[in-house]
PDB file of N, CA and C in Angstrom:
ATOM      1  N   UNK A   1       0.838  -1.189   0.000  1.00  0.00           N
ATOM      2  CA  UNK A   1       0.000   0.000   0.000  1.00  0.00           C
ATOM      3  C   UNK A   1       0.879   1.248   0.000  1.00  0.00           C
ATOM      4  N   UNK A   2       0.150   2.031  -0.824  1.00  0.00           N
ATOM      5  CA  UNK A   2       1.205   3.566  -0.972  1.00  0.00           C
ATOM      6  C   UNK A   2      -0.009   4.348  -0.430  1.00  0.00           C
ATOM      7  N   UNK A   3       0.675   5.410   0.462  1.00  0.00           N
ATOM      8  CA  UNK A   3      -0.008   7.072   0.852  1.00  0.00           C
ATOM      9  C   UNK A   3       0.705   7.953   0.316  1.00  0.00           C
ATOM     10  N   UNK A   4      -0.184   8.794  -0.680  1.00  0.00           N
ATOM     11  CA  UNK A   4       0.820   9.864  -1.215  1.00  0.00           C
ATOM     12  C   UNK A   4      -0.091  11.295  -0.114  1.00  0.00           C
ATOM     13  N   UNK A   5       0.885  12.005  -0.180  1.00  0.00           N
ATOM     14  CA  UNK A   5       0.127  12.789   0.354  1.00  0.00           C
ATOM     15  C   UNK A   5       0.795  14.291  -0.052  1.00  0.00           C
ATOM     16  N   UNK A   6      -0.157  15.814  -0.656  1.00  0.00           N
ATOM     17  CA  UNK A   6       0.634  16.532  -1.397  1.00  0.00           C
ATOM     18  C   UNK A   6       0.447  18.065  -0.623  1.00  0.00           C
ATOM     19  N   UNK A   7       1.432  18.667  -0.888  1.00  0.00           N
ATOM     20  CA  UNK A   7       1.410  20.282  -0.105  1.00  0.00           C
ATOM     21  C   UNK A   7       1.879  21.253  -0.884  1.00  0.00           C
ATOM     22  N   UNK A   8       1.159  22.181  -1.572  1.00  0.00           N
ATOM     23  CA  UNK A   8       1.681  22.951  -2.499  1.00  0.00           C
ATOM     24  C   UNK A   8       2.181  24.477  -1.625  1.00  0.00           C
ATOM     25  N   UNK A   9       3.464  24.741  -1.167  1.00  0.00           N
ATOM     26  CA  UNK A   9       3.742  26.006  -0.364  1.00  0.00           C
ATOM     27  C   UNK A   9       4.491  26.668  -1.161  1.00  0.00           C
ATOM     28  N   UNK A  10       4.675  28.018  -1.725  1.00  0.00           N
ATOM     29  CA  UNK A  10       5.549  29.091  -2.052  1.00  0.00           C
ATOM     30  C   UNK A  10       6.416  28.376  -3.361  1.00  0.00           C
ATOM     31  N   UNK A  11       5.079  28.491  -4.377  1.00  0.00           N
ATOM     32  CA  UNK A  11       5.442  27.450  -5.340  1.00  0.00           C
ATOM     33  C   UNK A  11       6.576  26.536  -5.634  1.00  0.00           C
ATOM     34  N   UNK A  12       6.341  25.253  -4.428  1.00  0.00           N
ATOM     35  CA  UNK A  12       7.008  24.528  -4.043  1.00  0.00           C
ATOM     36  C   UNK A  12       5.813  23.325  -3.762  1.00  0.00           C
ATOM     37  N   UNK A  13       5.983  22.067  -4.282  1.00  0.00           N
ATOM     38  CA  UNK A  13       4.929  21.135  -4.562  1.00  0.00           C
ATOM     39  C   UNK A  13       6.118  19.900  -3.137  1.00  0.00           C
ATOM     40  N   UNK A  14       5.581  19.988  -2.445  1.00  0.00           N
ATOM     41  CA  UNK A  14       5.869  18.574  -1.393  1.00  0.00           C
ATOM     42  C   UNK A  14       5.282  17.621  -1.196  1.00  0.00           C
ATOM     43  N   UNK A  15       5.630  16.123  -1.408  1.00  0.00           N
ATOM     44  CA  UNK A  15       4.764  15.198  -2.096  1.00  0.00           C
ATOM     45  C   UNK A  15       5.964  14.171  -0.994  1.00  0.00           C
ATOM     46  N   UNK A  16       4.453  13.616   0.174  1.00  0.00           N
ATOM     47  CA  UNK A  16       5.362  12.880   1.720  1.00  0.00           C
ATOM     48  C   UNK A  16       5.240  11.514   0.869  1.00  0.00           C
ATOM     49  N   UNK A  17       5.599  10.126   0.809  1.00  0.00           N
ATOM     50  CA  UNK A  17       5.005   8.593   0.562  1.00  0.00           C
ATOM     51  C   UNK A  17       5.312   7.957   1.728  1.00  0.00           C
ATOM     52  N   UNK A  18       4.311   7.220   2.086  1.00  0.00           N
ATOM     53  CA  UNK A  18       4.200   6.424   3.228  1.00  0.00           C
ATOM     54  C   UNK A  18       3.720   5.060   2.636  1.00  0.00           C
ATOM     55  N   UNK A  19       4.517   4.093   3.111  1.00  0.00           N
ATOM     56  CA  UNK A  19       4.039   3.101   2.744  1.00  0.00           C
ATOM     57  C   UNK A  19       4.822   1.911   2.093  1.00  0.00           C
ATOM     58  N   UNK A  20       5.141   1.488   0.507  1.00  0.00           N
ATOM     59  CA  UNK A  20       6.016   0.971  -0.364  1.00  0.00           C
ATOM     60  C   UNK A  20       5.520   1.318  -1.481  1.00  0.00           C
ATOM     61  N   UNK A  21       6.774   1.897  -2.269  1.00  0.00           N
ATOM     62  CA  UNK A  21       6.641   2.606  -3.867  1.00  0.00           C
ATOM     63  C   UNK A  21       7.441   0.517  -4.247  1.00  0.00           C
ATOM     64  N   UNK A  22       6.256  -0.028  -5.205  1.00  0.00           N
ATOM     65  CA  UNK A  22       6.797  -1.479  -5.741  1.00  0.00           C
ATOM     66  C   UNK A  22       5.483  -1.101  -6.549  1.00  0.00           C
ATOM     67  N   UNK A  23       5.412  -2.603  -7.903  1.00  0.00           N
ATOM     68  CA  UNK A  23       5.135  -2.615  -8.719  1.00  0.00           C
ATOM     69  C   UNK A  23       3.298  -2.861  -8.718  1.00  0.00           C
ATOM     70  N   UNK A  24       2.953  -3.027  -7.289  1.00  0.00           N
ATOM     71  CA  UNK A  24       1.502  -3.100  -6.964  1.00  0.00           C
ATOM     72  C   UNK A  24       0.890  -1.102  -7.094  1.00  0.00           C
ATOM     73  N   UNK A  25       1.958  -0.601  -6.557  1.00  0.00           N
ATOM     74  CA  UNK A  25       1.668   0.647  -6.303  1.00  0.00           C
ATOM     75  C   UNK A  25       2.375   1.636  -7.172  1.00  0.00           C
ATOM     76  N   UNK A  26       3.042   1.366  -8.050  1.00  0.00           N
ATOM     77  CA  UNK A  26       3.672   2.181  -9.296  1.00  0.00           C
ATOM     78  C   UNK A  26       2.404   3.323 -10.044  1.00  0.00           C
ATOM     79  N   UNK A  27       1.337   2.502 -10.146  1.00  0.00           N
ATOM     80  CA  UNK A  27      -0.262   3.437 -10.415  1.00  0.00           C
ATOM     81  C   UNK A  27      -0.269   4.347  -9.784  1.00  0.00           C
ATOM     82  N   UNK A  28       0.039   4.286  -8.680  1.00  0.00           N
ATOM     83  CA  UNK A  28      -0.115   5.408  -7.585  1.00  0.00           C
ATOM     84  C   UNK A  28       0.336   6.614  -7.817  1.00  0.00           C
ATOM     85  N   UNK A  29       1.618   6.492  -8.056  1.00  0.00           N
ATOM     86  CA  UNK A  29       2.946   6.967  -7.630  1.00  0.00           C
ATOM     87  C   UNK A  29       2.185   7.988  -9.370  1.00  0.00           C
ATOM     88  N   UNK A  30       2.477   7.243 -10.465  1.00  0.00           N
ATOM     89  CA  UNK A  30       2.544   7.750 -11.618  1.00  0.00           C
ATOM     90  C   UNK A  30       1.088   9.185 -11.201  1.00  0.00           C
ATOM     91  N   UNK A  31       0.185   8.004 -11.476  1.00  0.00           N
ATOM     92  CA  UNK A  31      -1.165   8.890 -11.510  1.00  0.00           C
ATOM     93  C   UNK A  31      -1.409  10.125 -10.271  1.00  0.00           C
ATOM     94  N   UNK A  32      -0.967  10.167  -9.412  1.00  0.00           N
ATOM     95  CA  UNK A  32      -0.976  10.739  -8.221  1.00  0.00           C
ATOM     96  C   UNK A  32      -0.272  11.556  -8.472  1.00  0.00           C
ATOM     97  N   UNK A  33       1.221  11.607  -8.621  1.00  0.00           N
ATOM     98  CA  UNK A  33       2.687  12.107  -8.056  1.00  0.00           C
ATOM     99  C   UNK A  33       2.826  13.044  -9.773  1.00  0.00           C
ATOM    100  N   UNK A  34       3.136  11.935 -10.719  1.00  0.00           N
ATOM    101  CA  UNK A  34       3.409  12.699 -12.110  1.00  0.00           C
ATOM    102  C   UNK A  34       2.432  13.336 -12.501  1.00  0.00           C
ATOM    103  N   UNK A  35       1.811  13.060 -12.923  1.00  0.00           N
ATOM    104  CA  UNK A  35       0.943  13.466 -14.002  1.00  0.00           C
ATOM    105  C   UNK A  35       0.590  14.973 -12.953  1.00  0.00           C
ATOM    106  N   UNK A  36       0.057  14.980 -11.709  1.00  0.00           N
ATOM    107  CA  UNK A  36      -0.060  16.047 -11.376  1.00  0.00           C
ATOM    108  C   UNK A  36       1.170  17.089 -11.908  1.00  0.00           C
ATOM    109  N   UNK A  37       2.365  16.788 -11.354  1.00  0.00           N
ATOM    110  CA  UNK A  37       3.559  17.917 -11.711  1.00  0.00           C
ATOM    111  C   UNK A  37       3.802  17.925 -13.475  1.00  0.00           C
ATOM    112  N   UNK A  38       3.246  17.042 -14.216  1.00  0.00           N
ATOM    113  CA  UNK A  38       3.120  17.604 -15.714  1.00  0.00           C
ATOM    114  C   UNK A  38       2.138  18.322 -16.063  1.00  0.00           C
ATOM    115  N   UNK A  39       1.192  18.279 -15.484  1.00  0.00           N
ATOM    116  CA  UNK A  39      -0.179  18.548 -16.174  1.00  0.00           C
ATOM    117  C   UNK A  39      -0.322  20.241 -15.328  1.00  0.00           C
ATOM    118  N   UNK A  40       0.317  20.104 -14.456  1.00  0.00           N
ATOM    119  CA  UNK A  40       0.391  21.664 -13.747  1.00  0.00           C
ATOM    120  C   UNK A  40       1.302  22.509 -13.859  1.00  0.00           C
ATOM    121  N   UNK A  41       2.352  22.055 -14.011  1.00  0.00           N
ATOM    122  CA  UNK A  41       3.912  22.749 -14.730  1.00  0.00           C
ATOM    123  C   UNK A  41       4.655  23.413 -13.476  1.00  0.00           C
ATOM    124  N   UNK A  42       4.469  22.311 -12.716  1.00  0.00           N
ATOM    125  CA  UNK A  42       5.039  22.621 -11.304  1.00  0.00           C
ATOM    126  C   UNK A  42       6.506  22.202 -11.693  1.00  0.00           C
ATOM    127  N   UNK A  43       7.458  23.297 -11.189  1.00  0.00           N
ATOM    128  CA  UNK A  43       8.820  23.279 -11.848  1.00  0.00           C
ATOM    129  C   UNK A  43       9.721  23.126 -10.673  1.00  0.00           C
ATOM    130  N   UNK A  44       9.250  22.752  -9.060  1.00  0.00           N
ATOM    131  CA  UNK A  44       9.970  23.122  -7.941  1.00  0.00           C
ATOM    132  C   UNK A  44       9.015  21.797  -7.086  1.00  0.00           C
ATOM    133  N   UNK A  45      10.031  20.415  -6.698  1.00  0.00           N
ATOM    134  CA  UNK A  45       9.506  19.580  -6.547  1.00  0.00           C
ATOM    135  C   UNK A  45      10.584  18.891  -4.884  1.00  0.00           C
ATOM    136  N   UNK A  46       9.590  18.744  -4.541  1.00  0.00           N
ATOM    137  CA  UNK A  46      10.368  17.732  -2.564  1.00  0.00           C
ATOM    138  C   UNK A  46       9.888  16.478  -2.421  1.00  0.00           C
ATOM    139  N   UNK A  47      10.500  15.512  -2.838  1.00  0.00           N
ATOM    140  CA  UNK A  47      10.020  14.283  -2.617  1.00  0.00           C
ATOM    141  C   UNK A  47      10.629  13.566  -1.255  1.00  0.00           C
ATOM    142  N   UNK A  48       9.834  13.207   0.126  1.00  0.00           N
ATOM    143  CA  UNK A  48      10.150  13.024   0.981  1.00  0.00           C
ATOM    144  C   UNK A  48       9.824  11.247   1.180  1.00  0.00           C
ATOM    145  N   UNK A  49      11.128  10.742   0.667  1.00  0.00           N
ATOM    146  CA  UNK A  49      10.680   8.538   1.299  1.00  0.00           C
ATOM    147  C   UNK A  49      11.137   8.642   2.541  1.00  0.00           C
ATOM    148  N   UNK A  50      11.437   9.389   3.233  1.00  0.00           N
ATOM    149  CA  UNK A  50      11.623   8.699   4.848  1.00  0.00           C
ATOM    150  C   UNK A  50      10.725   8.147   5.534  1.00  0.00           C
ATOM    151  N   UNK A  51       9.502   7.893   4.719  1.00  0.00           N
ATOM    152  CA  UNK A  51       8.442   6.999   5.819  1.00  0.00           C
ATOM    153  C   UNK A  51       8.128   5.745   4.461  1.00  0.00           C
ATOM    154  N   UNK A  52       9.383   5.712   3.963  1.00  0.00           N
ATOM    155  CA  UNK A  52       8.762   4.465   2.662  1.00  0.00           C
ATOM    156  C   UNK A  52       9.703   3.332   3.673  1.00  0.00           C
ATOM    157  N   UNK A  53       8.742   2.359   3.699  1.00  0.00           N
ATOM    158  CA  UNK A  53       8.803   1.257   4.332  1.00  0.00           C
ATOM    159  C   UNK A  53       9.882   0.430   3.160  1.00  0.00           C
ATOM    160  N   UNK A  54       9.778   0.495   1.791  1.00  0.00           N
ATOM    161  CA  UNK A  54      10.449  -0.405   0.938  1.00  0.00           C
ATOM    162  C   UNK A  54      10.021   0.512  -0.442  1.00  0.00           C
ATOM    163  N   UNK A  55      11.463   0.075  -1.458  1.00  0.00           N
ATOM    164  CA  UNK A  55      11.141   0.365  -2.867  1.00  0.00           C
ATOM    165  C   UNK A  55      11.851  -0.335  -3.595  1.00  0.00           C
ATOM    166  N   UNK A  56      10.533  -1.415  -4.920  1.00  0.00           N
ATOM    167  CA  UNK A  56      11.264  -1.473  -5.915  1.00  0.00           C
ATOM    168  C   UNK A  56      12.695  -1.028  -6.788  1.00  0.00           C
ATOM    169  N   UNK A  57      13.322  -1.932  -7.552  1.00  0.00           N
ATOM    170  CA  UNK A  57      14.106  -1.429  -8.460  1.00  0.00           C
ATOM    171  C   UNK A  57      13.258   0.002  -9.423  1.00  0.00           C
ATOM    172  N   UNK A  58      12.154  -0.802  -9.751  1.00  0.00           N
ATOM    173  CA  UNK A  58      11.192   0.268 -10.689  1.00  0.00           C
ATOM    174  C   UNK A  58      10.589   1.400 -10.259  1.00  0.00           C
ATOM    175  N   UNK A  59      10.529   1.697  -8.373  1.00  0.00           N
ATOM    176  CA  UNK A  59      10.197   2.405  -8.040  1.00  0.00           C
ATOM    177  C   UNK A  59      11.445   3.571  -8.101  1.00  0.00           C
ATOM    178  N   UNK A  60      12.265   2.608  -8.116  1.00  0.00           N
ATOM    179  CA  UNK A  60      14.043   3.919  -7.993  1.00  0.00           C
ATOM    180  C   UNK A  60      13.833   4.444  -9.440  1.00  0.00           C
ATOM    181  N   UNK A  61      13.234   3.739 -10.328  1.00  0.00           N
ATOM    182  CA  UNK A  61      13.240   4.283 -11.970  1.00  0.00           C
ATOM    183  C   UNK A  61      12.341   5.436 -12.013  1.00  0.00           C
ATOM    184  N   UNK A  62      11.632   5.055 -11.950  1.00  0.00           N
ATOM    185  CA  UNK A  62       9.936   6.119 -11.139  1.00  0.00           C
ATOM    186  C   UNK A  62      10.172   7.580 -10.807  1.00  0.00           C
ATOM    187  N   UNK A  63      11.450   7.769  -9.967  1.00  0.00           N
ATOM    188  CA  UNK A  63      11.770   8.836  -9.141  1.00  0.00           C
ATOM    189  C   UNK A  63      12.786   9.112  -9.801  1.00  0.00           C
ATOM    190  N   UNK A  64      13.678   8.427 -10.495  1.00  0.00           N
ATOM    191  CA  UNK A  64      14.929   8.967 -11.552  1.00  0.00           C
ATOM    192  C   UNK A  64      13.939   9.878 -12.657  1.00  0.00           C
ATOM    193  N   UNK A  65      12.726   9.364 -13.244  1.00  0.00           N
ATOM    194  CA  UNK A  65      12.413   9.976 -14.367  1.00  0.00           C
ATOM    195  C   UNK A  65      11.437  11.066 -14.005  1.00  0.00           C
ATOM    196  N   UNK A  66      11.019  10.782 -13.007  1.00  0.00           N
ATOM    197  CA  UNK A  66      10.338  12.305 -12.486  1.00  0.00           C
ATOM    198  C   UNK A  66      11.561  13.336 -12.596  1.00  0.00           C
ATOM    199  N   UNK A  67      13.018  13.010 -12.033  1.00  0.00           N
ATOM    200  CA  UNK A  67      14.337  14.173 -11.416  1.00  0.00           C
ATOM    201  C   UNK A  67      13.957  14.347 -12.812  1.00  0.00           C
ATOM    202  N   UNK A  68      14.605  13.569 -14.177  1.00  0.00           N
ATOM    203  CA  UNK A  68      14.511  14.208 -15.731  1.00  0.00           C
ATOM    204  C   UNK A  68      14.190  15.055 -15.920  1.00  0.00           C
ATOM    205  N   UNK A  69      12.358  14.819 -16.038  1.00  0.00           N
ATOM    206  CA  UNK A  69      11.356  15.319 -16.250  1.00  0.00           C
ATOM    207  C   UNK A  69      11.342  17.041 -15.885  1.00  0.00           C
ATOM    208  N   UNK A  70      11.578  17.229 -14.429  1.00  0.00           N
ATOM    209  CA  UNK A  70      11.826  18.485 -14.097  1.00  0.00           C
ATOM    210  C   UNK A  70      13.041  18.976 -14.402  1.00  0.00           C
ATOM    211  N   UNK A  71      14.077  18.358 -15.223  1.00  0.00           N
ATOM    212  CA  UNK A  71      15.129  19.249 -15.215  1.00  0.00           C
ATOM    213  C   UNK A  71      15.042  18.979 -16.580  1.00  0.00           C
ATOM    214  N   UNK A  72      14.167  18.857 -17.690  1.00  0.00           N
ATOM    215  CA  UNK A  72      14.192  18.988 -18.757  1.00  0.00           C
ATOM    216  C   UNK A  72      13.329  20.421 -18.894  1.00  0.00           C
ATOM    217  N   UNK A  73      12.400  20.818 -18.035  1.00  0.00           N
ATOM    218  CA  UNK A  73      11.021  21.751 -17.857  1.00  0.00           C
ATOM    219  C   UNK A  73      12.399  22.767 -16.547  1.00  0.00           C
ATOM    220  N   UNK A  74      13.432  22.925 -16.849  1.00  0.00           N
ATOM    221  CA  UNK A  74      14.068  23.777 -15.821  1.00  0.00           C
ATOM    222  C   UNK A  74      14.012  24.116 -14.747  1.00  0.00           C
ATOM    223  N   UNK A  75      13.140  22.781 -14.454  1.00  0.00           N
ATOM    224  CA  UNK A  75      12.654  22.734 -13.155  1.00  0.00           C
ATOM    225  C   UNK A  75      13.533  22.108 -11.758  1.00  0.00           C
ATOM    226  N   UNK A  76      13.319  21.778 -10.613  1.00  0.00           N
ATOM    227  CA  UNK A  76      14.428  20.990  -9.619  1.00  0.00           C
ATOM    228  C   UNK A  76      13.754  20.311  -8.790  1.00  0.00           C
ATOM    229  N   UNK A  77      14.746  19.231  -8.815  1.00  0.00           N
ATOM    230  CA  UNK A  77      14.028  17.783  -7.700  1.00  0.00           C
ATOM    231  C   UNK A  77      14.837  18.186  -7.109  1.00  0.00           C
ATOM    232  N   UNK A  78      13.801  17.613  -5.825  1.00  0.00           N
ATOM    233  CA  UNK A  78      14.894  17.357  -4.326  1.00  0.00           C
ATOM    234  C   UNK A  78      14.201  16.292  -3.701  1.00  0.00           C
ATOM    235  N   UNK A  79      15.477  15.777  -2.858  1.00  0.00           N
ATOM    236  CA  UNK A  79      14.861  14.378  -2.420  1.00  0.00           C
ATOM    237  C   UNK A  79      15.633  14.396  -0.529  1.00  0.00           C
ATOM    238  N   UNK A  80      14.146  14.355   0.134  1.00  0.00           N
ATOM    239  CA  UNK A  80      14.406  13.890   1.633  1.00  0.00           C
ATOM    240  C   UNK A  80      13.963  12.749   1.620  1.00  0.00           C
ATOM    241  N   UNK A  81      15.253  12.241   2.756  1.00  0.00           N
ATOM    242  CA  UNK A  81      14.572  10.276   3.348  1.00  0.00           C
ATOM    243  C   UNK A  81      16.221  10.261   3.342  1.00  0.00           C
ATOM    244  N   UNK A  82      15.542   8.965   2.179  1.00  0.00           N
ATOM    245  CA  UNK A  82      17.122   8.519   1.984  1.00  0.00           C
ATOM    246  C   UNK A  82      17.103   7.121   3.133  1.00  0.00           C
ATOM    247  N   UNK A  83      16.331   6.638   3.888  1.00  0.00           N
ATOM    248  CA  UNK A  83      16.191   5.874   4.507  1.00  0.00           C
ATOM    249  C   UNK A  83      16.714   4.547   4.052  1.00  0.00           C
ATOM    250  N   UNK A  84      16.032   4.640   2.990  1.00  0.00           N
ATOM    251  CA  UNK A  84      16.418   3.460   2.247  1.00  0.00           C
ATOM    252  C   UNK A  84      17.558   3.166   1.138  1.00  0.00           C
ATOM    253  N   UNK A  85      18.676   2.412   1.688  1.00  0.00           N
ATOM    254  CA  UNK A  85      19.644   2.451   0.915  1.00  0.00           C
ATOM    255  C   UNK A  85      19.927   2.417  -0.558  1.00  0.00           C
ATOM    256  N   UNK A  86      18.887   2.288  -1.272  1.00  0.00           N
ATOM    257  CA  UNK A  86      18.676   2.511  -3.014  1.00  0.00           C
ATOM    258  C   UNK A  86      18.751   4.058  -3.331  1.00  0.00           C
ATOM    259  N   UNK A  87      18.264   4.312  -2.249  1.00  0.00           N
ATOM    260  CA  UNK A  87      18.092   5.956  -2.677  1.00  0.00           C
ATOM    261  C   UNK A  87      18.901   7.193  -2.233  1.00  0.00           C
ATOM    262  N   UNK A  88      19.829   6.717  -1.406  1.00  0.00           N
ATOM    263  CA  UNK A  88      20.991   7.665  -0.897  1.00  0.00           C
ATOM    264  C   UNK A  88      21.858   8.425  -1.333  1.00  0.00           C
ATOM    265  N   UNK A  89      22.055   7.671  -2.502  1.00  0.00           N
ATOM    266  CA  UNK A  89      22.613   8.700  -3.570  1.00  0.00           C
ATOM    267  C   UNK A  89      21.674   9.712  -4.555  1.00  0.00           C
ATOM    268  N   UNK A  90      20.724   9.929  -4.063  1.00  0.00           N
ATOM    269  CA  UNK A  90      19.654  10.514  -4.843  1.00  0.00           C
ATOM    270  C   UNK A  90      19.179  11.896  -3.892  1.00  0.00           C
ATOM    271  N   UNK A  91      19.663  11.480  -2.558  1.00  0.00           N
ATOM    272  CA  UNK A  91      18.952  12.423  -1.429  1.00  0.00           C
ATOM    273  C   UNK A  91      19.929  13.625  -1.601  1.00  0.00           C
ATOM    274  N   UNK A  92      19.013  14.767  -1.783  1.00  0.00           N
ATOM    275  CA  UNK A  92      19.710  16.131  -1.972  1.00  0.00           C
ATOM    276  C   UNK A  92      19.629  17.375  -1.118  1.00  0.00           C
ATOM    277  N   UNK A  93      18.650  17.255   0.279  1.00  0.00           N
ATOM    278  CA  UNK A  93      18.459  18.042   1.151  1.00  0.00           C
ATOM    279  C   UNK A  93      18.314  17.042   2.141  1.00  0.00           C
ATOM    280  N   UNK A  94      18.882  17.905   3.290  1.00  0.00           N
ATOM    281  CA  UNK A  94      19.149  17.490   4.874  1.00  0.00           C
ATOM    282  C   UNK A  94      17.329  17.413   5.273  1.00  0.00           C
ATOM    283  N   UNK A  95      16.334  18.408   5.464  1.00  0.00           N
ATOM    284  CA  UNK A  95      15.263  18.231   5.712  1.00  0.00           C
ATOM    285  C   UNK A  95      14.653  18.898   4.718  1.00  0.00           C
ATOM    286  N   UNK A  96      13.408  18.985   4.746  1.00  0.00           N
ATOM    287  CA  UNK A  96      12.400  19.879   3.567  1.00  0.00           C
ATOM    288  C   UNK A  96      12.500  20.785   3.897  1.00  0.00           C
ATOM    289  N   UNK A  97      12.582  21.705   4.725  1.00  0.00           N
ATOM    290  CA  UNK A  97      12.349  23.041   4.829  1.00  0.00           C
ATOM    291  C   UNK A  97      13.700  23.858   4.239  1.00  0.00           C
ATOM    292  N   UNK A  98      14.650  23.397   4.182  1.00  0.00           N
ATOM    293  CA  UNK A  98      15.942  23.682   3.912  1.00  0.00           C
ATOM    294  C   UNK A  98      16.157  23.950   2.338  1.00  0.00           C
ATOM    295  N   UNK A  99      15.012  23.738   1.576  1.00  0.00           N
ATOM    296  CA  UNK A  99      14.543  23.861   0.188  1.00  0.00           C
ATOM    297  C   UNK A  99      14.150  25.398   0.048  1.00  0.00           C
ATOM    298  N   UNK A 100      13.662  25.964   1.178  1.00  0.00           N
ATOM    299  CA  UNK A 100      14.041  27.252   0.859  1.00  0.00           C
ATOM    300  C   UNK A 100      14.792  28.215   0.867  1.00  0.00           C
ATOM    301  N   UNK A 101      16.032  27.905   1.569  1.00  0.00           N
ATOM    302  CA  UNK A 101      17.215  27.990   1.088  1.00  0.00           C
ATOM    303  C   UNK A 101      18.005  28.142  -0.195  1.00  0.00           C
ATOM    304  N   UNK A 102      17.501  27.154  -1.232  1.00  0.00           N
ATOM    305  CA  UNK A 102      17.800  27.038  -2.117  1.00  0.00           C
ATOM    306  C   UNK A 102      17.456  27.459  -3.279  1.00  0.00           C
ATOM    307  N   UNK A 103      15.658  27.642  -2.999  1.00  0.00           N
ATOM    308  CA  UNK A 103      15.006  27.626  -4.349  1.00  0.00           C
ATOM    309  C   UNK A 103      14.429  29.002  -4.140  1.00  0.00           C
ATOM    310  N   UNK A 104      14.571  30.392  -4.998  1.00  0.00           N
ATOM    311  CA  UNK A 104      14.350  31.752  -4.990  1.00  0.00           C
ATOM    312  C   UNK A 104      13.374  31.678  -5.990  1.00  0.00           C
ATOM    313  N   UNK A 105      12.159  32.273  -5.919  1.00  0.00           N
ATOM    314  CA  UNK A 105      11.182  32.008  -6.427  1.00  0.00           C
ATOM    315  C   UNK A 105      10.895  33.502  -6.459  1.00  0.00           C
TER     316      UNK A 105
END
């Protein structure tokens, strides 16, 4: 089971997952998570797995092509957690709030 859950602050889209991003819940993730940040042209993105219990290989693909996606649209991923050792090299902020720091809007 996946919980997505989303917070749009100081055009800054924060998107928590609770649960496991795997191939039961990839629907989720897509229909929920993407398509919102394409279809809205949200260019400033916080993806927080520190409460992902487990992730697919395909779920690490999932979250590689979302980072693309926004940095093809000049946009920027950031990634809190990191909990899980697939994704540690992917984690790019210490906590979420620390994103405003970074991102001048």
């Amino acid at each position: 089971m996946l919980k997505v859950l989303m917070e749009f602050r100081k055009g800054i889209l924060f998107v928590r997952l609770y649960g496991k991003l795997d191939d039961t819940t990839l629907d989720i993730f897509e229909n929920d998570v993407k398509e919102v940040i394409i279809q809205s042209g949200i260019r400033y993105v916080v993806l927080n797995t520190y409460n992902l219990e487990s992730i697919s290989n395909e779920g690490i693909k999932q979250i590689k092509r979302l980072r693309r996606i926004l940095k093809k649209t000049d946009g920027e991923f950031f990634l809190f957690g990191g909990e899980i050792k697939e994704l540690k090299s992917l984690v790019n902020l210490e906590n979420e709030l620390k994103v405003f720091e970074r991102v001048v809007i």
